[in-house]
PDB file of N, CA and C in Angstrom:
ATOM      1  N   UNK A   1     -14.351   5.278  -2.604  1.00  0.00           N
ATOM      2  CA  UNK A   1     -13.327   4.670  -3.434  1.00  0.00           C
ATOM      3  C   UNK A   1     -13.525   3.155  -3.409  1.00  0.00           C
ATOM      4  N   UNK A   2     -13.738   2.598  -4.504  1.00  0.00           N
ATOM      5  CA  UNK A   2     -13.331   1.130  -4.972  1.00  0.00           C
ATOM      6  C   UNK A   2     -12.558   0.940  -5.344  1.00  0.00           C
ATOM      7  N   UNK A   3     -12.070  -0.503  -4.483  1.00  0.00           N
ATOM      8  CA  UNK A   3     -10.875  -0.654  -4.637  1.00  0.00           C
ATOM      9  C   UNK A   3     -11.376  -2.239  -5.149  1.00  0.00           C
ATOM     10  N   UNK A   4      -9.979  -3.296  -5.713  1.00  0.00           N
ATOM     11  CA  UNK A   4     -10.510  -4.445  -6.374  1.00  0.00           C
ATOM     12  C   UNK A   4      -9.979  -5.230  -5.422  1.00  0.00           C
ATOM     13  N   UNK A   5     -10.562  -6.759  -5.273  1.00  0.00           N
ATOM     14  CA  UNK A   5     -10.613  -8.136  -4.974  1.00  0.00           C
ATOM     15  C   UNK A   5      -8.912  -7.875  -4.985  1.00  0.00           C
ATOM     16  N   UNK A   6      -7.773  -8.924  -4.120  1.00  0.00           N
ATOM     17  CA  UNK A   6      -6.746  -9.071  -4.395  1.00  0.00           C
ATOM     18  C   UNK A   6      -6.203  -9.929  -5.249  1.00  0.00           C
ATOM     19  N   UNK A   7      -7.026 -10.762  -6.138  1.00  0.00           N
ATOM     20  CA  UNK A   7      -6.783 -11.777  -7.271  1.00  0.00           C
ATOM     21  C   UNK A   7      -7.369 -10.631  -8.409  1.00  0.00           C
ATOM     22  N   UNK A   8      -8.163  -9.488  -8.134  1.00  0.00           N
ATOM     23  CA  UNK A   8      -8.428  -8.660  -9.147  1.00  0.00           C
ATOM     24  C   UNK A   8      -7.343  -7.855  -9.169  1.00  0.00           C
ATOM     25  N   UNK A   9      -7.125  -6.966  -8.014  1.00  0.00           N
ATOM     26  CA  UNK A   9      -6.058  -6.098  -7.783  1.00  0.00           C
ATOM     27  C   UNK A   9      -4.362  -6.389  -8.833  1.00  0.00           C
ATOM     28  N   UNK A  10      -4.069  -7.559  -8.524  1.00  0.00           N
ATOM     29  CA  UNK A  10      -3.450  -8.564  -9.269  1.00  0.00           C
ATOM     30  C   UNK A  10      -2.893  -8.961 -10.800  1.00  0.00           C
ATOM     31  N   UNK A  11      -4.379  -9.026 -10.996  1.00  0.00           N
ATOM     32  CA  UNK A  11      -4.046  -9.281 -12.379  1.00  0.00           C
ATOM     33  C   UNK A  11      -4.107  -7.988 -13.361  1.00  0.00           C
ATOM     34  N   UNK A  12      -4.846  -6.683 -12.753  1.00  0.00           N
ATOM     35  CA  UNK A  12      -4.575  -5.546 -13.702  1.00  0.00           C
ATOM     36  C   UNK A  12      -3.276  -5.034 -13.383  1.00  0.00           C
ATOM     37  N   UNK A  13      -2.441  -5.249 -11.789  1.00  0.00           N
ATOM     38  CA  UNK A  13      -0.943  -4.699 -11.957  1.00  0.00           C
ATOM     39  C   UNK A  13      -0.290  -5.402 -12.679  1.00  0.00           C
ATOM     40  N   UNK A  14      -0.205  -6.616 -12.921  1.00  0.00           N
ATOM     41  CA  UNK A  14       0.461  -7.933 -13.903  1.00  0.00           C
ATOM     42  C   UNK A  14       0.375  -7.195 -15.760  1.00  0.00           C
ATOM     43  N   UNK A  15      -0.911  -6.622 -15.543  1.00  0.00           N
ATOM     44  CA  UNK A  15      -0.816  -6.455 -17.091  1.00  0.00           C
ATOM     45  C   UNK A  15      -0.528  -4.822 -17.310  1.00  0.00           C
ATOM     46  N   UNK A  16      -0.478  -3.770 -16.329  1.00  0.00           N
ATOM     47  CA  UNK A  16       0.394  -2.649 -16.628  1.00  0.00           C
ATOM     48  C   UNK A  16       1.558  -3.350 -16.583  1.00  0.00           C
ATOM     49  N   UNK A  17       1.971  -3.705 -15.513  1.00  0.00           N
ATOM     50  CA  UNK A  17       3.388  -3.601 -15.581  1.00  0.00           C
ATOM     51  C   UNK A  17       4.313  -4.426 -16.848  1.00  0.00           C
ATOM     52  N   UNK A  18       3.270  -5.548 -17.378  1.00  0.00           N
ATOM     53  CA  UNK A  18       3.681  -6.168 -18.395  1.00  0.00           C
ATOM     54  C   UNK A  18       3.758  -5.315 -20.061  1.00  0.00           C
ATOM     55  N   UNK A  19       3.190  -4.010 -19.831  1.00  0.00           N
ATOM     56  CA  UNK A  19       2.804  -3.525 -20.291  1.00  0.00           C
ATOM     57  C   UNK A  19       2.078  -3.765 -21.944  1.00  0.00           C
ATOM     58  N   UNK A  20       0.936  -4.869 -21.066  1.00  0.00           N
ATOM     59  CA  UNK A  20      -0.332  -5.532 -22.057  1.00  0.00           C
ATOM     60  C   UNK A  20      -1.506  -4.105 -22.029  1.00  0.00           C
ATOM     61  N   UNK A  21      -2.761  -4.769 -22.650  1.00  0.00           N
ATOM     62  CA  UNK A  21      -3.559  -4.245 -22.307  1.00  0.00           C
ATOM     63  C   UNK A  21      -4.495  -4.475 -21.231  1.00  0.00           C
ATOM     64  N   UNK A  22      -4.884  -3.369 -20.472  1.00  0.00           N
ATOM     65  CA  UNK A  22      -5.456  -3.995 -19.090  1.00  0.00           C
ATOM     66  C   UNK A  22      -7.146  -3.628 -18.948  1.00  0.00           C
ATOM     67  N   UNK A  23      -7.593  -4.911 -18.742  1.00  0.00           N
ATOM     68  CA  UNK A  23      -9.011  -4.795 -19.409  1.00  0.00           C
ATOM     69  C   UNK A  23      -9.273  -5.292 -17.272  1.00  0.00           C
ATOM     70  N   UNK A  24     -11.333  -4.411 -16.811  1.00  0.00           N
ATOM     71  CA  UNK A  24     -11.188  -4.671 -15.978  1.00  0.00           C
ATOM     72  C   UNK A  24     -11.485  -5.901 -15.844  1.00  0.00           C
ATOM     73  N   UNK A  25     -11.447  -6.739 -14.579  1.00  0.00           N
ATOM     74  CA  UNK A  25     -11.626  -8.076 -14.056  1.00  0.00           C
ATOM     75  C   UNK A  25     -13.184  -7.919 -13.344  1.00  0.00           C
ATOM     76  N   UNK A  26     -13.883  -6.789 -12.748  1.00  0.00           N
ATOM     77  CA  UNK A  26     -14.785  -6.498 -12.532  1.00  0.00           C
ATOM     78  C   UNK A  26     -15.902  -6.751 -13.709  1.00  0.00           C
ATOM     79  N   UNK A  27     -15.857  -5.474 -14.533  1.00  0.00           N
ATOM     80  CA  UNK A  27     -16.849  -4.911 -15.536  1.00  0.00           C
ATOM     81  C   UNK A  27     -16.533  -5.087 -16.607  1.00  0.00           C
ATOM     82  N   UNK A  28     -15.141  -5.362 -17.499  1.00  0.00           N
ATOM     83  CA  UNK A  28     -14.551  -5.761 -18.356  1.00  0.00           C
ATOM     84  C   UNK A  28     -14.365  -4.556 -19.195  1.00  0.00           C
ATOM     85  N   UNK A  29     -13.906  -3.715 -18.194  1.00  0.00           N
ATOM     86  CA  UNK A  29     -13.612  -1.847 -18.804  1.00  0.00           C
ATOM     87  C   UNK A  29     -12.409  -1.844 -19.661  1.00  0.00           C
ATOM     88  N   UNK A  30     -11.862  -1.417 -20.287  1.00  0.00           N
ATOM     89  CA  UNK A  30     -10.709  -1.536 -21.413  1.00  0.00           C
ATOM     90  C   UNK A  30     -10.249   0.105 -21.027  1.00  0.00           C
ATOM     91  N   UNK A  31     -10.578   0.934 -20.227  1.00  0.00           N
ATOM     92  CA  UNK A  31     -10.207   2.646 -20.136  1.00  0.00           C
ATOM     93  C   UNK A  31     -10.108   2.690 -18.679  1.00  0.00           C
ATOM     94  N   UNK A  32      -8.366   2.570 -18.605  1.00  0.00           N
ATOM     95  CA  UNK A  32      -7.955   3.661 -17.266  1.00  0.00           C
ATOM     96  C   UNK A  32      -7.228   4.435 -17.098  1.00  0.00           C
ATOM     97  N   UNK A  33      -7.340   5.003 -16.054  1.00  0.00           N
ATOM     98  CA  UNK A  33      -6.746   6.154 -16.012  1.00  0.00           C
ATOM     99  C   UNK A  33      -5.353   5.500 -14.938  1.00  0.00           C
ATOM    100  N   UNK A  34      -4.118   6.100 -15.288  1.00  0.00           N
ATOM    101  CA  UNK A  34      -3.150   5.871 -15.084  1.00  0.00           C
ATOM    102  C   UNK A  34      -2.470   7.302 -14.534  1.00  0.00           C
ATOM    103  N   UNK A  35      -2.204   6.974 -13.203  1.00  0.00           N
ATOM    104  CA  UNK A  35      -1.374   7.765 -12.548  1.00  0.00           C
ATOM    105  C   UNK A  35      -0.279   7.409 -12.007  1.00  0.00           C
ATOM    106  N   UNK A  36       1.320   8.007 -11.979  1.00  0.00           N
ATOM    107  CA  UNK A  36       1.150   8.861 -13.014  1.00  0.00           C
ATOM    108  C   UNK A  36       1.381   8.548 -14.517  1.00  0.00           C
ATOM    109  N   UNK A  37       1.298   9.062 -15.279  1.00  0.00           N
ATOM    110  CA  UNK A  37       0.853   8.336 -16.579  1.00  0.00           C
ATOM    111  C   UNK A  37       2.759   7.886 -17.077  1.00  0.00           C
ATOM    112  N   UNK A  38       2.599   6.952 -18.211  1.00  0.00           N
ATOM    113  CA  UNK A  38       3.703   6.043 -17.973  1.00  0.00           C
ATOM    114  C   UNK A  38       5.035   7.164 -18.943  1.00  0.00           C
ATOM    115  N   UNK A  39       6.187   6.423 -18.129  1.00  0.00           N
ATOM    116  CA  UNK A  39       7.330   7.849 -19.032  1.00  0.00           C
ATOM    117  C   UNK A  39       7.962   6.661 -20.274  1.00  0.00           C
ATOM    118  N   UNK A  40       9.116   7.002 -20.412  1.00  0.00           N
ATOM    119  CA  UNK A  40       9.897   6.042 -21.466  1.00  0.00           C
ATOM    120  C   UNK A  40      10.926   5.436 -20.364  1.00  0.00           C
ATOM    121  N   UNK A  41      10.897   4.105 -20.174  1.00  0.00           N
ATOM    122  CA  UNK A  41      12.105   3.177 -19.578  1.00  0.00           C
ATOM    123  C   UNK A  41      13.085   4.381 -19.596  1.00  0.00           C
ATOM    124  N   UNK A  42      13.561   4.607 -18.109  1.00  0.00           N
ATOM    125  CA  UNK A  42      14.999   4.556 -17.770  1.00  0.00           C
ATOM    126  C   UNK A  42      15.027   6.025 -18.515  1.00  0.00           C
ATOM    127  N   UNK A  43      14.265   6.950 -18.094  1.00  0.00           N
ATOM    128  CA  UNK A  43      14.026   8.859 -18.364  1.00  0.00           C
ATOM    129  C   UNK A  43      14.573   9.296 -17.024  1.00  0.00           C
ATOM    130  N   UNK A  44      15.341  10.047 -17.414  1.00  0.00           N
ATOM    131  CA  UNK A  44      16.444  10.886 -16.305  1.00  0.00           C
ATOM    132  C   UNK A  44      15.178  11.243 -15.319  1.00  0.00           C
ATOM    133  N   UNK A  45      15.923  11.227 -13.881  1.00  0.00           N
ATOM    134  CA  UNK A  45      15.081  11.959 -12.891  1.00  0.00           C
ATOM    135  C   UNK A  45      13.993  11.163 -12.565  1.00  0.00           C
ATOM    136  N   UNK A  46      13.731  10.141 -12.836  1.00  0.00           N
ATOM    137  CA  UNK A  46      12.434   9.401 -12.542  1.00  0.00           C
ATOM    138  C   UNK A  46      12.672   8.692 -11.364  1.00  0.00           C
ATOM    139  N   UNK A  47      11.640   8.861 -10.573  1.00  0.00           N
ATOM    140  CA  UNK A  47      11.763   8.760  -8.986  1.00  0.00           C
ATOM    141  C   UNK A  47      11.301   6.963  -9.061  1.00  0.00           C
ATOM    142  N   UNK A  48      11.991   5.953  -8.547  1.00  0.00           N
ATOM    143  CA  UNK A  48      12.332   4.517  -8.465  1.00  0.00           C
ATOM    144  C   UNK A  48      10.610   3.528  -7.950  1.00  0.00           C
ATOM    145  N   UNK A  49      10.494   4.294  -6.925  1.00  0.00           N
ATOM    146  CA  UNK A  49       9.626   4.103  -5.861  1.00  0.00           C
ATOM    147  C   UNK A  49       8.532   4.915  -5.831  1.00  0.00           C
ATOM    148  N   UNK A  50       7.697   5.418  -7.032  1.00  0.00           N
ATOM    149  CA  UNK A  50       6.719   6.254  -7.140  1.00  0.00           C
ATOM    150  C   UNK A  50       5.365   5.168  -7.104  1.00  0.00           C
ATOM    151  N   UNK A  51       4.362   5.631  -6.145  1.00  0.00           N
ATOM    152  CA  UNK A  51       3.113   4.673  -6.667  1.00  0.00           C
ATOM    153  C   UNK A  51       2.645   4.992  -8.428  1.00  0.00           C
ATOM    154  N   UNK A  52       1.894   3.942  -8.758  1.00  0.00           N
ATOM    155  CA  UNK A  52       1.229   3.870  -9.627  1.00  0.00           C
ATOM    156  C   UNK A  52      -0.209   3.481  -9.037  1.00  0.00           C
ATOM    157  N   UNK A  53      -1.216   4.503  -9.760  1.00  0.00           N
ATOM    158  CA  UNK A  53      -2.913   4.035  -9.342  1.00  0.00           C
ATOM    159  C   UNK A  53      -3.259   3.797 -10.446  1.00  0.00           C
ATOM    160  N   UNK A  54      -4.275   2.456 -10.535  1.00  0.00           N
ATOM    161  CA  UNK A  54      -4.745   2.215 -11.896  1.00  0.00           C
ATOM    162  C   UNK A  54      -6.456   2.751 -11.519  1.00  0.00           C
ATOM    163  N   UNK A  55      -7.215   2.857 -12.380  1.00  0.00           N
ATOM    164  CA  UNK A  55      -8.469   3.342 -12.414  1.00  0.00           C
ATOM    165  C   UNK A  55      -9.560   2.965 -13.130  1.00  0.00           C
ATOM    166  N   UNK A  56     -10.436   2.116 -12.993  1.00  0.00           N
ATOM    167  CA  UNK A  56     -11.048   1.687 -14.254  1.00  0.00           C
ATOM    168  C   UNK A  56     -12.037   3.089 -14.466  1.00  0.00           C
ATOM    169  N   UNK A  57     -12.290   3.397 -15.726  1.00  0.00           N
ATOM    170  CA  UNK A  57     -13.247   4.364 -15.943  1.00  0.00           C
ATOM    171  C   UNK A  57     -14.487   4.382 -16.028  1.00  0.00           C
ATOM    172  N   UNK A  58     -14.836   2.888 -16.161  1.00  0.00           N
ATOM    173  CA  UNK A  58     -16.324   2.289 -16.196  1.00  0.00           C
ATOM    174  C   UNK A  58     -16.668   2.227 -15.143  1.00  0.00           C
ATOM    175  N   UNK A  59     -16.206   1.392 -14.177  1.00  0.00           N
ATOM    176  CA  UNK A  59     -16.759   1.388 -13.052  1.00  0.00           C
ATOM    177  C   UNK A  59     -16.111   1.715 -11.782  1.00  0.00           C
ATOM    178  N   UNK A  60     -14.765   2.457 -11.888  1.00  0.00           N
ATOM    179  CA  UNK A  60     -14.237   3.125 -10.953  1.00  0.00           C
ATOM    180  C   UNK A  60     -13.676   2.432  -9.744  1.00  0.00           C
ATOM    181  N   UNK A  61     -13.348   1.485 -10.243  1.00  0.00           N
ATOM    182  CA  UNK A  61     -12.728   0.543  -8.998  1.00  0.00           C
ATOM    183  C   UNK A  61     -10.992   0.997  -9.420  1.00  0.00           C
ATOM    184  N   UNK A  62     -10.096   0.875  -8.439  1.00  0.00           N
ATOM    185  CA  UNK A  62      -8.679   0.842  -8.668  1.00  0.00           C
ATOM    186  C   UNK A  62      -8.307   0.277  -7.647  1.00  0.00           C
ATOM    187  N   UNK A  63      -6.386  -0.293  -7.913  1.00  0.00           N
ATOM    188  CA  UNK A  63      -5.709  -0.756  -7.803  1.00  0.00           C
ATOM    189  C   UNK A  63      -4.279   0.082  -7.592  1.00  0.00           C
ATOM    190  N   UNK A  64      -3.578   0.266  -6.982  1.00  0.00           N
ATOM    191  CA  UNK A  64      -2.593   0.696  -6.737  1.00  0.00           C
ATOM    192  C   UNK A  64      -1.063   0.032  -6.208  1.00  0.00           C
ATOM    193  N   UNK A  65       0.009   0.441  -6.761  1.00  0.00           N
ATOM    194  CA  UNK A  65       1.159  -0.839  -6.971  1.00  0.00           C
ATOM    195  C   UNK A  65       2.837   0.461  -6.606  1.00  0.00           C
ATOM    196  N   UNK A  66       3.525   0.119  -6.552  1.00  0.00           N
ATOM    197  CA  UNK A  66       4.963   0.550  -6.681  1.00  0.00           C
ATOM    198  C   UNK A  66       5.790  -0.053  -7.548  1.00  0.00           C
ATOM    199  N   UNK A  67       6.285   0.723  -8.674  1.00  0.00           N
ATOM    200  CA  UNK A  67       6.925   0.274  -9.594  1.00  0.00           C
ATOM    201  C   UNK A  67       8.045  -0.443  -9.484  1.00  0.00           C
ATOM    202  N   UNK A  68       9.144  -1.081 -10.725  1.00  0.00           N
ATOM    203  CA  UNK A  68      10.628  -1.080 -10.441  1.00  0.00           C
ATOM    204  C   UNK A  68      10.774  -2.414  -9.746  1.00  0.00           C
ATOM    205  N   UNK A  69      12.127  -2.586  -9.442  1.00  0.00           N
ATOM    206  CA  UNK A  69      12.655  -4.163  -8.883  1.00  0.00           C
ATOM    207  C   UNK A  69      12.339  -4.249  -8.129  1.00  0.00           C
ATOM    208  N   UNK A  70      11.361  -4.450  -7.417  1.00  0.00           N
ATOM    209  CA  UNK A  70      11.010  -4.302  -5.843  1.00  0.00           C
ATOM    210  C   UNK A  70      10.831  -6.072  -5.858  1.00  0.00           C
ATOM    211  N   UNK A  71      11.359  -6.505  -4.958  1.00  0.00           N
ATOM    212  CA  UNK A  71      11.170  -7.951  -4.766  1.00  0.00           C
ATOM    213  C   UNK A  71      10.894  -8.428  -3.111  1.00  0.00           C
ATOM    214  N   UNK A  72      10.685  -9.528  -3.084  1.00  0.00           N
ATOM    215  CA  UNK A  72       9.693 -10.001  -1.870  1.00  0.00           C
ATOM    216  C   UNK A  72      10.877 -10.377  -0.702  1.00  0.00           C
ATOM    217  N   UNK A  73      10.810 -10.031   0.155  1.00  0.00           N
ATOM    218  CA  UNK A  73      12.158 -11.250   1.041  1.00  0.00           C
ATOM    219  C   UNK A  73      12.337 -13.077   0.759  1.00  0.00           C
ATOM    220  N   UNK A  74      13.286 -13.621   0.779  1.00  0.00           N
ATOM    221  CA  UNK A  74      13.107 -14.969   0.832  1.00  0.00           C
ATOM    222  C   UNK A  74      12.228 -15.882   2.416  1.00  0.00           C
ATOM    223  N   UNK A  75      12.322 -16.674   2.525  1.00  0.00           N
ATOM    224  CA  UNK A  75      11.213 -17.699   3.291  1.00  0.00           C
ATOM    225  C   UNK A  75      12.375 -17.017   4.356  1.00  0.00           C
ATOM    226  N   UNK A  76      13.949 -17.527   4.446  1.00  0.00           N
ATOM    227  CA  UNK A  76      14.406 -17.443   5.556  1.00  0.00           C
ATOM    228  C   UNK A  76      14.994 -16.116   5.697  1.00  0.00           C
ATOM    229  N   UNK A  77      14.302 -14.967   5.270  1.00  0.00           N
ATOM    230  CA  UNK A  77      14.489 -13.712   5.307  1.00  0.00           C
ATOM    231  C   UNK A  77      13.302 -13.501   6.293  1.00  0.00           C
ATOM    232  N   UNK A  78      12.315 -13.697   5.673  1.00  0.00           N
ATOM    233  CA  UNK A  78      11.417 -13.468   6.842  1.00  0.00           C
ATOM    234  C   UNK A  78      10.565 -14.229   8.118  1.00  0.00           C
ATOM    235  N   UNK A  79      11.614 -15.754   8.044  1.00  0.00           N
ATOM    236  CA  UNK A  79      11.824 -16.382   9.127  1.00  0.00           C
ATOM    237  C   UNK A  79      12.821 -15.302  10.401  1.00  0.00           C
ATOM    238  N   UNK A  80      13.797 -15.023   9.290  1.00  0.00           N
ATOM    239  CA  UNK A  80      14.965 -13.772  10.196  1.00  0.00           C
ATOM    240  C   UNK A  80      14.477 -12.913  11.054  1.00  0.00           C
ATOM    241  N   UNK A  81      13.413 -12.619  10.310  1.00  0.00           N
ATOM    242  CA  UNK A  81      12.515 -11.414  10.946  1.00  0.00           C
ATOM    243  C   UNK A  81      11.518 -11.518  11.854  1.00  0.00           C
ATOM    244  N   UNK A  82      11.092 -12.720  12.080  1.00  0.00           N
ATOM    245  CA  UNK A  82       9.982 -12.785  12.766  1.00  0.00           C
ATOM    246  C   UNK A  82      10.541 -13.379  14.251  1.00  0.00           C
ATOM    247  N   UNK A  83      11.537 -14.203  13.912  1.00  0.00           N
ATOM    248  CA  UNK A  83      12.451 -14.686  15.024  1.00  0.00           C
ATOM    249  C   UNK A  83      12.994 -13.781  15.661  1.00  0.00           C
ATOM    250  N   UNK A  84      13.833 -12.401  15.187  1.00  0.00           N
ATOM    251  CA  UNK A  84      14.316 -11.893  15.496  1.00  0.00           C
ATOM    252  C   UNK A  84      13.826 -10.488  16.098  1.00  0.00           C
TER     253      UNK A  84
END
């Protein structure tokens, strides 16, 4: 399994999730495979916290992400944490 650079990794989750087109940063592949493949915003039953794997088809490198509001701690959130 190939996996991408983290400035590669990066910029193809930036452009699913933006939902652009996501061309690779490697090989400049335009075909992936998307797991699991995308539903319609806000479809009953859709689990919050599901990974997403991206896949280039050309050259088989991927990237993998968790969907949804997921946001980072602040500076003194994880000052909190490390202190504590």
């Amino acid at each position: 399994m190939k996996e991408y650079r983290a400035a590669e990794a990066l910029q193809v989750i930036l452009a699913d999730r933006d939902r652009e087109s996501v061309v690779c940063p490697s090989c400049g592949g335009v075909e992936f495979e998307r797991t699991p493949k995308r539903r319609i915003r806000g479809a009953a039953g859709e689990a919050p916290y599901r990974q997403v794997t991206l896949k280039c088809q050309k050259c088989g490198r991927q990237a993998s992400y968790i969907p949804g509001q997921v946001t980072q701690p602040s500076d003194s959130q994880l000052a909190a944490n490390v202190e504590g």
